[in-house]
C-alpha atoms as a PDB file:
ATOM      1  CA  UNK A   1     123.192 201.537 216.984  1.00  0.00           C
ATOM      2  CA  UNK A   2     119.556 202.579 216.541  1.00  0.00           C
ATOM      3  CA  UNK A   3     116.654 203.746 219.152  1.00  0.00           C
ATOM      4  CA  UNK A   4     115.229 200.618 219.290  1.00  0.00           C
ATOM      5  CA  UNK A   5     118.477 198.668 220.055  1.00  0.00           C
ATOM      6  CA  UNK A   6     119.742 201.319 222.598  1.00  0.00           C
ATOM      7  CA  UNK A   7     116.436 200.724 224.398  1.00  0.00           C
ATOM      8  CA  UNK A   8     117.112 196.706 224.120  1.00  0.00           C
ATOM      9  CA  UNK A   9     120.191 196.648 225.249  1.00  0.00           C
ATOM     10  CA  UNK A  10     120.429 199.777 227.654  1.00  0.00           C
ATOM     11  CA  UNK A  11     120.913 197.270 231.304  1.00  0.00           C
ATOM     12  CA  UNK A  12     124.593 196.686 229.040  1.00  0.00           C
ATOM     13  CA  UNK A  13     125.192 199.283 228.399  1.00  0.00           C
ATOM     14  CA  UNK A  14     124.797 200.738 231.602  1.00  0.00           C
ATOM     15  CA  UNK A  15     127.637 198.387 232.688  1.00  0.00           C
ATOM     16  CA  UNK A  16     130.981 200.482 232.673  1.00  0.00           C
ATOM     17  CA  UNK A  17     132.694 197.170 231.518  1.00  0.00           C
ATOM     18  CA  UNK A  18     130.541 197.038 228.335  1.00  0.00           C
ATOM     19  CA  UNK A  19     128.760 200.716 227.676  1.00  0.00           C
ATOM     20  CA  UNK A  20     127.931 201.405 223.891  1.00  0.00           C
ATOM     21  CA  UNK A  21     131.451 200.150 222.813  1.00  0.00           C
ATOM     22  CA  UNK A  22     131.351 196.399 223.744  1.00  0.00           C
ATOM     23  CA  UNK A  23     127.444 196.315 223.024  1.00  0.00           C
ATOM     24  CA  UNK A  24     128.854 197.156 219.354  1.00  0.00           C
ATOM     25  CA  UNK A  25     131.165 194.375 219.537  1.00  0.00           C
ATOM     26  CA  UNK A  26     128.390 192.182 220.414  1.00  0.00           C
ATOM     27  CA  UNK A  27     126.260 193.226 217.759  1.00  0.00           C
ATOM     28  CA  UNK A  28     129.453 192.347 214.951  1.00  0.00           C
ATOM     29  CA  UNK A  29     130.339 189.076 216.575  1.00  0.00           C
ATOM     30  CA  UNK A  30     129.997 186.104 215.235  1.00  0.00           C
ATOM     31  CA  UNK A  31     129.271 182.907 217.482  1.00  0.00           C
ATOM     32  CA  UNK A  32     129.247 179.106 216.811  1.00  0.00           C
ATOM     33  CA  UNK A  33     127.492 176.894 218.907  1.00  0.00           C
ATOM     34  CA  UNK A  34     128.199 173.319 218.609  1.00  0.00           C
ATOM     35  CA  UNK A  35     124.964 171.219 220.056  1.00  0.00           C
ATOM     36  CA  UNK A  36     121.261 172.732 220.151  1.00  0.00           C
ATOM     37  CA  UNK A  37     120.477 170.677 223.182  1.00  0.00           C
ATOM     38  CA  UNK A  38     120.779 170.569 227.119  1.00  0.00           C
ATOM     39  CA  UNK A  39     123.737 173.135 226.886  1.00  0.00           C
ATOM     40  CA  UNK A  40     122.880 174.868 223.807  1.00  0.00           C
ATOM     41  CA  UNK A  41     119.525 176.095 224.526  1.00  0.00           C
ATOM     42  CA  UNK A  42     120.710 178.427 227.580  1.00  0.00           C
ATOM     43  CA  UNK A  43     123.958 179.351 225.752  1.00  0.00           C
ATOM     44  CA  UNK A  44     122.145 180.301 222.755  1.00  0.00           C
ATOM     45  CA  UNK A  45     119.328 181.791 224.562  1.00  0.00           C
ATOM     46  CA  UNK A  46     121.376 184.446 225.931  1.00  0.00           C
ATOM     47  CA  UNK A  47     123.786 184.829 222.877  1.00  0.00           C
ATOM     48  CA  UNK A  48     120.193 186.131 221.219  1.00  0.00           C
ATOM     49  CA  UNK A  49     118.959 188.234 223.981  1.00  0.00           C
ATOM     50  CA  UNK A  50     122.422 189.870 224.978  1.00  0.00           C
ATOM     51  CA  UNK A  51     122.321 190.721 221.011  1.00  0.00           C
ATOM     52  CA  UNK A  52     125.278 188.342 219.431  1.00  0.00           C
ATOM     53  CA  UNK A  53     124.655 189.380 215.634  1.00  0.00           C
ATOM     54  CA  UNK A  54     125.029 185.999 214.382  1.00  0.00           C
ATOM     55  CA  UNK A  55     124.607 183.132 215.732  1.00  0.00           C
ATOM     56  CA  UNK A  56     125.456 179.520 214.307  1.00  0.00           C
ATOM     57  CA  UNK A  57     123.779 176.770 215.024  1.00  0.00           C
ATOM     58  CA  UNK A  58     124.826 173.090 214.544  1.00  0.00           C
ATOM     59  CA  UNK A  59     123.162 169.998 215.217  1.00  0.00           C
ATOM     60  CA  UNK A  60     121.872 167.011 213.395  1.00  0.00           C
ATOM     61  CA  UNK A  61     119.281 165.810 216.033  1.00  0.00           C
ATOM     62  CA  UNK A  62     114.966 166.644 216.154  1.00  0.00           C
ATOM     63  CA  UNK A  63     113.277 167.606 219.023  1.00  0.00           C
ATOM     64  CA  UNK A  64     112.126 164.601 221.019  1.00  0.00           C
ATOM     65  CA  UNK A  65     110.105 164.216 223.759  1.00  0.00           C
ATOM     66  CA  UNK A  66     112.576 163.460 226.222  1.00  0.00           C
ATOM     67  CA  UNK A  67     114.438 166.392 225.646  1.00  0.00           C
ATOM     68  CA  UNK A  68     111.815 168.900 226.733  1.00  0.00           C
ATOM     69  CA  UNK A  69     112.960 168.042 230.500  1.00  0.00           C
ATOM     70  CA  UNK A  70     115.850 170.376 230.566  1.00  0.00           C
ATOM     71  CA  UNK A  71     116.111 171.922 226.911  1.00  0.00           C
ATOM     72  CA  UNK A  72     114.730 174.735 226.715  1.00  0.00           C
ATOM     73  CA  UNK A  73     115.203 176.141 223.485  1.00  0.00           C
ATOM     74  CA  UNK A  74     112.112 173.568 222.252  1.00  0.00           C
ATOM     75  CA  UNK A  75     108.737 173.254 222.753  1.00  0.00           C
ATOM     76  CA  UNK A  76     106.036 170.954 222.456  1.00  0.00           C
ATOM     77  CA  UNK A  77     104.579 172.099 219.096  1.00  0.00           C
ATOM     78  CA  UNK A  78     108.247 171.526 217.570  1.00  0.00           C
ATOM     79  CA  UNK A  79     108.423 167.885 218.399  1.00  0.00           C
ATOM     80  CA  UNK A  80     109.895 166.340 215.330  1.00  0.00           C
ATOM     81  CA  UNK A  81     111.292 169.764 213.999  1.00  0.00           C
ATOM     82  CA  UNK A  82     115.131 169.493 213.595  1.00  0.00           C
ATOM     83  CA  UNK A  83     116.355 171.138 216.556  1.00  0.00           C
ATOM     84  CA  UNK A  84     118.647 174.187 214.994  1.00  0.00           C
ATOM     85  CA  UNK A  85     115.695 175.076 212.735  1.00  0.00           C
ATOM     86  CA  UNK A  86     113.701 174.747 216.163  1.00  0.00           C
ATOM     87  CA  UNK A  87     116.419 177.155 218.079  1.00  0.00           C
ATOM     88  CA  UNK A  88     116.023 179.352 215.220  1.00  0.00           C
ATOM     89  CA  UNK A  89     112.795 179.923 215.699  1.00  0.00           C
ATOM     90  CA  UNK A  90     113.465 180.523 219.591  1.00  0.00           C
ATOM     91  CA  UNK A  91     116.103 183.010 219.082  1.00  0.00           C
ATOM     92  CA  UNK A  92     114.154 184.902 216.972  1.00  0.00           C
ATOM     93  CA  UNK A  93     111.416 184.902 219.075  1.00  0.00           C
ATOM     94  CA  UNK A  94     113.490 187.083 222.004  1.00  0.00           C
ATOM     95  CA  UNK A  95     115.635 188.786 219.169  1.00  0.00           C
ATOM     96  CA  UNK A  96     114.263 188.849 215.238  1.00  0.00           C
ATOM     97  CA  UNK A  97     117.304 191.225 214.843  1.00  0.00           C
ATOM     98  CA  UNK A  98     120.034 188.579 215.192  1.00  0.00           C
ATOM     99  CA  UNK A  99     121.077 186.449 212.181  1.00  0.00           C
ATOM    100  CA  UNK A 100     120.498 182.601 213.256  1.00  0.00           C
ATOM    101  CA  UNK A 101     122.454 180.019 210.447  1.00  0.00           C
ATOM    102  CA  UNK A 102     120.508 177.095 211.624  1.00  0.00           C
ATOM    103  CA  UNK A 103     122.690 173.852 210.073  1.00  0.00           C
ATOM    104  CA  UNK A 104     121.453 170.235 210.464  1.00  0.00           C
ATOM    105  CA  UNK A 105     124.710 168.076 209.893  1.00  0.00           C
ATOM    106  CA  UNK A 106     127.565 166.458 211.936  1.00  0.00           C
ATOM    107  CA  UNK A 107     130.249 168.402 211.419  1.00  0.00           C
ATOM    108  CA  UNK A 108     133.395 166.541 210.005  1.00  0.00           C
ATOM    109  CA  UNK A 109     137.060 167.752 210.941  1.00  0.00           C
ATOM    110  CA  UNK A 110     137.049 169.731 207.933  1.00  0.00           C
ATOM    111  CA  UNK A 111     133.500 171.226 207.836  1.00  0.00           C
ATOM    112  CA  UNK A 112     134.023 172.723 211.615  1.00  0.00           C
ATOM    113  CA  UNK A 113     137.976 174.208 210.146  1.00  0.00           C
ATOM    114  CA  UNK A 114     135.511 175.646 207.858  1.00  0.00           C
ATOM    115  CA  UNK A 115     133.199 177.151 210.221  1.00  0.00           C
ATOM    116  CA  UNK A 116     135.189 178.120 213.010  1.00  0.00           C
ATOM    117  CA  UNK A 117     137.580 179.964 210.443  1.00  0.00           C
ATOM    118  CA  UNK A 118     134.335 182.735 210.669  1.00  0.00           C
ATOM    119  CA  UNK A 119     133.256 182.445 214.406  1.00  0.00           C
ATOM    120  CA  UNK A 120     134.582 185.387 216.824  1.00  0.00           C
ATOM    121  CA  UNK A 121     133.825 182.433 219.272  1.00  0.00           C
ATOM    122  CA  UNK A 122     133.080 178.895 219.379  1.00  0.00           C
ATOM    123  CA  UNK A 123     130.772 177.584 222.386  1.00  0.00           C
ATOM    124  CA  UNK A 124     130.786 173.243 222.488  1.00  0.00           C
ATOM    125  CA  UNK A 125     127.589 172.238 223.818  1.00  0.00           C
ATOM    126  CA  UNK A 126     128.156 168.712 222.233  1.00  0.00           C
ATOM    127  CA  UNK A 127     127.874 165.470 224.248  1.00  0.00           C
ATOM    128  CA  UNK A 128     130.794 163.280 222.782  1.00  0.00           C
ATOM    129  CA  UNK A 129     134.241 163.545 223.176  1.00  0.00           C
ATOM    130  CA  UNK A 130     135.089 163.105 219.550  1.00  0.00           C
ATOM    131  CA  UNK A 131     133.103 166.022 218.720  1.00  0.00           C
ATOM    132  CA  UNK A 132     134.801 168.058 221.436  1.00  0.00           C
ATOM    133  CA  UNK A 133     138.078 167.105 220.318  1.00  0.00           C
ATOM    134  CA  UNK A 134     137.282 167.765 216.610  1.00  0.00           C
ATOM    135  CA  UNK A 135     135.878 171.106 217.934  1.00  0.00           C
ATOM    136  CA  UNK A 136     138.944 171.865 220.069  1.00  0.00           C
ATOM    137  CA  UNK A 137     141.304 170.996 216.451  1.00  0.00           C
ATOM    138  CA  UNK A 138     139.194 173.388 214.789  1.00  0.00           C
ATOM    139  CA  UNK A 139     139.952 175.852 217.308  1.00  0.00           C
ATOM    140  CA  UNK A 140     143.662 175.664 217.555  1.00  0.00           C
ATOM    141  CA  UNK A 141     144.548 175.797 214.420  1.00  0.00           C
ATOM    142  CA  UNK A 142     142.178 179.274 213.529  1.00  0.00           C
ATOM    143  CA  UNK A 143     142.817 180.822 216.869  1.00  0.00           C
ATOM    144  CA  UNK A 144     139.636 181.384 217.945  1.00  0.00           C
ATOM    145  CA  UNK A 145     138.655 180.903 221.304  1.00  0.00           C
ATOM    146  CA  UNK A 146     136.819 177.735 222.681  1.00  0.00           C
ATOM    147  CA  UNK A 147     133.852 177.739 226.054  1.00  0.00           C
ATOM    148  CA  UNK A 148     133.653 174.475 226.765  1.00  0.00           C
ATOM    149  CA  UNK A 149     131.293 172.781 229.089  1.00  0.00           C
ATOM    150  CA  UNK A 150     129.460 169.367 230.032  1.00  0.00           C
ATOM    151  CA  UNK A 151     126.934 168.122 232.323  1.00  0.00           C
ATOM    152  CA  UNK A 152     126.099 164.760 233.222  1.00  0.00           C
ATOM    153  CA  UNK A 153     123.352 163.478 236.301  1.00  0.00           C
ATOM    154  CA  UNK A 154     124.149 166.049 238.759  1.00  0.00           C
ATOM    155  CA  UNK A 155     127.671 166.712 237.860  1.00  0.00           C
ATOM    156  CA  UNK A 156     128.947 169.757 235.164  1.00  0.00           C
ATOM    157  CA  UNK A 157     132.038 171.191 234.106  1.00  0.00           C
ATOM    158  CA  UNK A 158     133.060 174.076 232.158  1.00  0.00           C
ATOM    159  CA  UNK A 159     136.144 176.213 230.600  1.00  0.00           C
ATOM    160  CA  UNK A 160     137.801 178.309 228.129  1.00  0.00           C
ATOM    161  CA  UNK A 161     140.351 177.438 225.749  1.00  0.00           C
ATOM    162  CA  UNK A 162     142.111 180.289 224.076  1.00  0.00           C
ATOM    163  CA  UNK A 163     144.621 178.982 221.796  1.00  0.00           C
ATOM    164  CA  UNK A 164     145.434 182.993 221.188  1.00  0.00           C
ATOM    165  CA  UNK A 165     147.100 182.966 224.563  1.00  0.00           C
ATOM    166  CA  UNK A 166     150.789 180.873 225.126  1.00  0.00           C
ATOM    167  CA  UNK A 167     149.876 179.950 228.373  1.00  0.00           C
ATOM    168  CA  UNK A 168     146.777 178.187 228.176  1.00  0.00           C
ATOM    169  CA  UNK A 169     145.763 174.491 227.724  1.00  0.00           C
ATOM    170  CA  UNK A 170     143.779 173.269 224.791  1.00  0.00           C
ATOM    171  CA  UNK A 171     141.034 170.571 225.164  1.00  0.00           C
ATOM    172  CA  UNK A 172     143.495 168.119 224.503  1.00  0.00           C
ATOM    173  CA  UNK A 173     146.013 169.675 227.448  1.00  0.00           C
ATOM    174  CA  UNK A 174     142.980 168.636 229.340  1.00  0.00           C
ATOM    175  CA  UNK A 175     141.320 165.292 228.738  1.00  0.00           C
ATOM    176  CA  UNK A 176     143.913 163.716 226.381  1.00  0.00           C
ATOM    177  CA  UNK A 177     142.295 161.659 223.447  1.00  0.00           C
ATOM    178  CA  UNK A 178     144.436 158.904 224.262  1.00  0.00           C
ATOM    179  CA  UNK A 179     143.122 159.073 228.089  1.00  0.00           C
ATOM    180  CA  UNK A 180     140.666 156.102 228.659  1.00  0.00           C
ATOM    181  CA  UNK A 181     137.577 158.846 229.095  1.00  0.00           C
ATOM    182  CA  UNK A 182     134.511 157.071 228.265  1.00  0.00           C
ATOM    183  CA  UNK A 183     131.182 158.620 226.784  1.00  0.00           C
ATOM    184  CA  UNK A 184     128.297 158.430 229.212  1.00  0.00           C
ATOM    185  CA  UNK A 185     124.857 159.477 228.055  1.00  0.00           C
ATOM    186  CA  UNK A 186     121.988 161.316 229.900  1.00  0.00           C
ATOM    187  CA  UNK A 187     119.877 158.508 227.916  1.00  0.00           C
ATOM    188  CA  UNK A 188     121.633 156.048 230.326  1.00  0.00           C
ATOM    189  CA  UNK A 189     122.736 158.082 233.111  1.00  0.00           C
ATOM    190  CA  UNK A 190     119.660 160.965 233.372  1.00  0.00           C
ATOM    191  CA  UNK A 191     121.022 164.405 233.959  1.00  0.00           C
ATOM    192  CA  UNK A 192     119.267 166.835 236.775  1.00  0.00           C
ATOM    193  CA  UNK A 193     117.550 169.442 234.584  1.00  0.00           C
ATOM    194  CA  UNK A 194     118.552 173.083 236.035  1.00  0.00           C
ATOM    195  CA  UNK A 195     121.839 171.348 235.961  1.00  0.00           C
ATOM    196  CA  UNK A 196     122.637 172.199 231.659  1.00  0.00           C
ATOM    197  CA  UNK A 197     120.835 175.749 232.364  1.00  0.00           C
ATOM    198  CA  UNK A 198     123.515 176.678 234.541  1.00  0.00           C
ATOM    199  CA  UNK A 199     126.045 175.166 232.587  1.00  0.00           C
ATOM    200  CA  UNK A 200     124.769 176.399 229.574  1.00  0.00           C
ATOM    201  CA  UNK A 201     124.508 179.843 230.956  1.00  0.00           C
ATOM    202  CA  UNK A 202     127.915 180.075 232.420  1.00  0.00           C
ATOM    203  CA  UNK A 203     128.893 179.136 229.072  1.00  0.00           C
ATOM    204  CA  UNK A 204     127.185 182.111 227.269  1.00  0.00           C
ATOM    205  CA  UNK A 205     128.989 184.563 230.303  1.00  0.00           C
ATOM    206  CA  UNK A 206     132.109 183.745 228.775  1.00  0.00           C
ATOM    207  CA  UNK A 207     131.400 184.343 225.722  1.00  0.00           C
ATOM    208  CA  UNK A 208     130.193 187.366 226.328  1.00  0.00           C
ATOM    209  CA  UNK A 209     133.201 188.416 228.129  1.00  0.00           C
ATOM    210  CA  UNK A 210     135.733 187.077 225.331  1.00  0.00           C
ATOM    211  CA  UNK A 211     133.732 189.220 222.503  1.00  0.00           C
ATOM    212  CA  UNK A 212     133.720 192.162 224.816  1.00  0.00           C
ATOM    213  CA  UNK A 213     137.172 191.572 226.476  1.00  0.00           C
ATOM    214  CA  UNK A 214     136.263 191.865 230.267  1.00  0.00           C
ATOM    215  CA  UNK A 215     136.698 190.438 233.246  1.00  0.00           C
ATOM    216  CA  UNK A 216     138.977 187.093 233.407  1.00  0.00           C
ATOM    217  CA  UNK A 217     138.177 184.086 231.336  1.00  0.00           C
ATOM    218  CA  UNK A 218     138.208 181.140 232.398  1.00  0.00           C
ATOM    219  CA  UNK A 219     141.456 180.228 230.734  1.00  0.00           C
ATOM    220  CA  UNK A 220     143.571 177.786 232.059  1.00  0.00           C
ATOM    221  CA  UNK A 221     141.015 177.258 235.074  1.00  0.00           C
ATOM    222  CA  UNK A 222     138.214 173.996 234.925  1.00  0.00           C
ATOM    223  CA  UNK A 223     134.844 174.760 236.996  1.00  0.00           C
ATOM    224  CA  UNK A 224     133.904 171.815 238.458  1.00  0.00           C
ATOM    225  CA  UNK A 225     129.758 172.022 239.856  1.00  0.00           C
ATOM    226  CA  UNK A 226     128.366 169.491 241.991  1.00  0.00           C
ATOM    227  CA  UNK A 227     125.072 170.422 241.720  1.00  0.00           C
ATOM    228  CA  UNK A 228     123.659 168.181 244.810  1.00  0.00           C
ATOM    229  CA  UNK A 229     125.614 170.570 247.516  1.00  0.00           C
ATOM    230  CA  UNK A 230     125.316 173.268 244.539  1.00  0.00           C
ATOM    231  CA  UNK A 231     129.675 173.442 245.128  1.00  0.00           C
ATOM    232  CA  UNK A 232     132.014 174.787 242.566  1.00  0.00           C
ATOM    233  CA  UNK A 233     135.746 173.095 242.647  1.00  0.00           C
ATOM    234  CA  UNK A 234     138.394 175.159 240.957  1.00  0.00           C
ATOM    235  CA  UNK A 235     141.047 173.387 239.594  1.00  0.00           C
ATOM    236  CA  UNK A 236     144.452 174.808 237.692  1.00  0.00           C
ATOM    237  CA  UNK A 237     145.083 173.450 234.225  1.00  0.00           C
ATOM    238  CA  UNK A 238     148.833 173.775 232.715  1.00  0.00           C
ATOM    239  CA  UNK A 239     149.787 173.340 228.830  1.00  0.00           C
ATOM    240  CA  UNK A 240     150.988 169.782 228.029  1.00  0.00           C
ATOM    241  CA  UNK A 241     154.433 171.002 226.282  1.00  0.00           C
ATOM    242  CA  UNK A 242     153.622 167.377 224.447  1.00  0.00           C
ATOM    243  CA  UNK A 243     150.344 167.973 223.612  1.00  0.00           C
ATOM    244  CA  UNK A 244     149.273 166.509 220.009  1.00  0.00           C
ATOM    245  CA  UNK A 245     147.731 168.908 219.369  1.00  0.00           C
ATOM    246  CA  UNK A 246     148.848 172.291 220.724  1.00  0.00           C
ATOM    247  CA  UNK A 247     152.065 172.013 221.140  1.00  0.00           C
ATOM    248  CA  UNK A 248     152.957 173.483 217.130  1.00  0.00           C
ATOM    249  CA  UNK A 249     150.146 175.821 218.007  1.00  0.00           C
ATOM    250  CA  UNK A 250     150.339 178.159 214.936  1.00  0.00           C
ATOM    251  CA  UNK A 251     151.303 182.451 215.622  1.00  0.00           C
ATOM    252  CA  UNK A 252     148.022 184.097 216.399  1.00  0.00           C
ATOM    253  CA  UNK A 253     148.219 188.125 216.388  1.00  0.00           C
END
């Protein structure tokens, strides 16, 4: 670690729980960040800043208009700009250090095996349960640890899945693909701007703390926020021993 990034990162390393050893591990991780929108901006935001090495973005969306309410990786000026190569340019804005893969595609089952096979940690910021359950596949069957979240009108949610642990739920533990869930869109519904910052941020918290390995994830626990009363709800969530897809879930050391 040079001069210039002890200066940068020096409130971290400060922090007993990180110091100069988990700032390292920050700088060598790898994340993936599925959705440059509502969620993805925060997330990513302070993936860069926090000094993630390399960040992946993936999206297949522009910047619009409309999404300049609440996401605030874009600007004005990049209206019409896809939005990873738009993130790119925000992330390396607060951090030119970090290496930001900016890819404009939906990712396929086998594109995100692929790509999650060289994440440290995957963050879904999607908006679509097929994604997140394609995303969630991915995850189980490299072992690599999944922050999940989701906001809708004033309503988010959030947790980790960490198929490296025998005790904890995968997406599909959760919100079965078989389950009747339907898809509602902020397009439709409207979602409460601050609402995806927090989300998002909580999100990029526990990534953090998987890369560094502090604190306790949010493994096997859903965070329920309504942000009207600003409330959290905890709830417990178990392993579904008939689970689909975790319940083969492949050895990982």
């Amino acid at each position: 670690m040079n001069d210039n990034q002890l200066l940068r990162y020096s409130r971290h390393i400060l922090l007993d729980e990180i110091g100069i050893e988990g700032q390292a591990r920050l700088l060598t991780a790898h994340a993936l960040v599925i959705g440059a929108g509502g969620l993805g901006s925060p997330a990513a935001l302070y993936l860069a800043a926090s000094g993630v090495g390399h960040i992946t973005l993936v999206d297949d969306d522009a910047v619009d208009l409309t999404n300049l309410q609440r996401q605030v990786m874009h600007t004005t000026e990049r209206i019409g700009v896809s939005k990873v190569e738009s993130g790119r340019a925000a992330l390396h804005a607060i951090n030119p250090d970090v290496t930001v893969t900016a890819l404009c595609e939906r990712a396929d089952d086998a594109r995100l095996r692929e790509l999650v096979g060289t994440a440290t940690v995957v963050l879904d910021c999607s908006d679509n349960f097929a994604t997140r359950h394609a995303v969630n596949r991915a995850c189980v069957a490299a072992g690599v640890p999944l922050v999940a979240g989701a906001a809708i009108r004033f309503d988010g949610q959030l947790s980790v899945f960490d198929p490296r642990r025998a005790d904890c739920p995968c997406y599909a533990c959760v919100f079965p693909e078989d389950s009747g869930f339907e898809d509602v869109a902020c397009s439709t519904m409207g979602v409460f701007a601050p609402l995806v910052g927090i989300v998002g941020a909580v999100q990029a918290a526990e990534a953090l703390k998987l890369v560094v390995g502090i604190g306790q994830p949010l493994a096997g626990r859903l965070l329920l926020l309504d942000g009207r009363a600003m409330e959290w709800t905890e709830i417990r969530a178990a392993r579904n021993p008939a689970c689909s897809v975790c319940q083969e879930r492949p050895a990982h050391g």
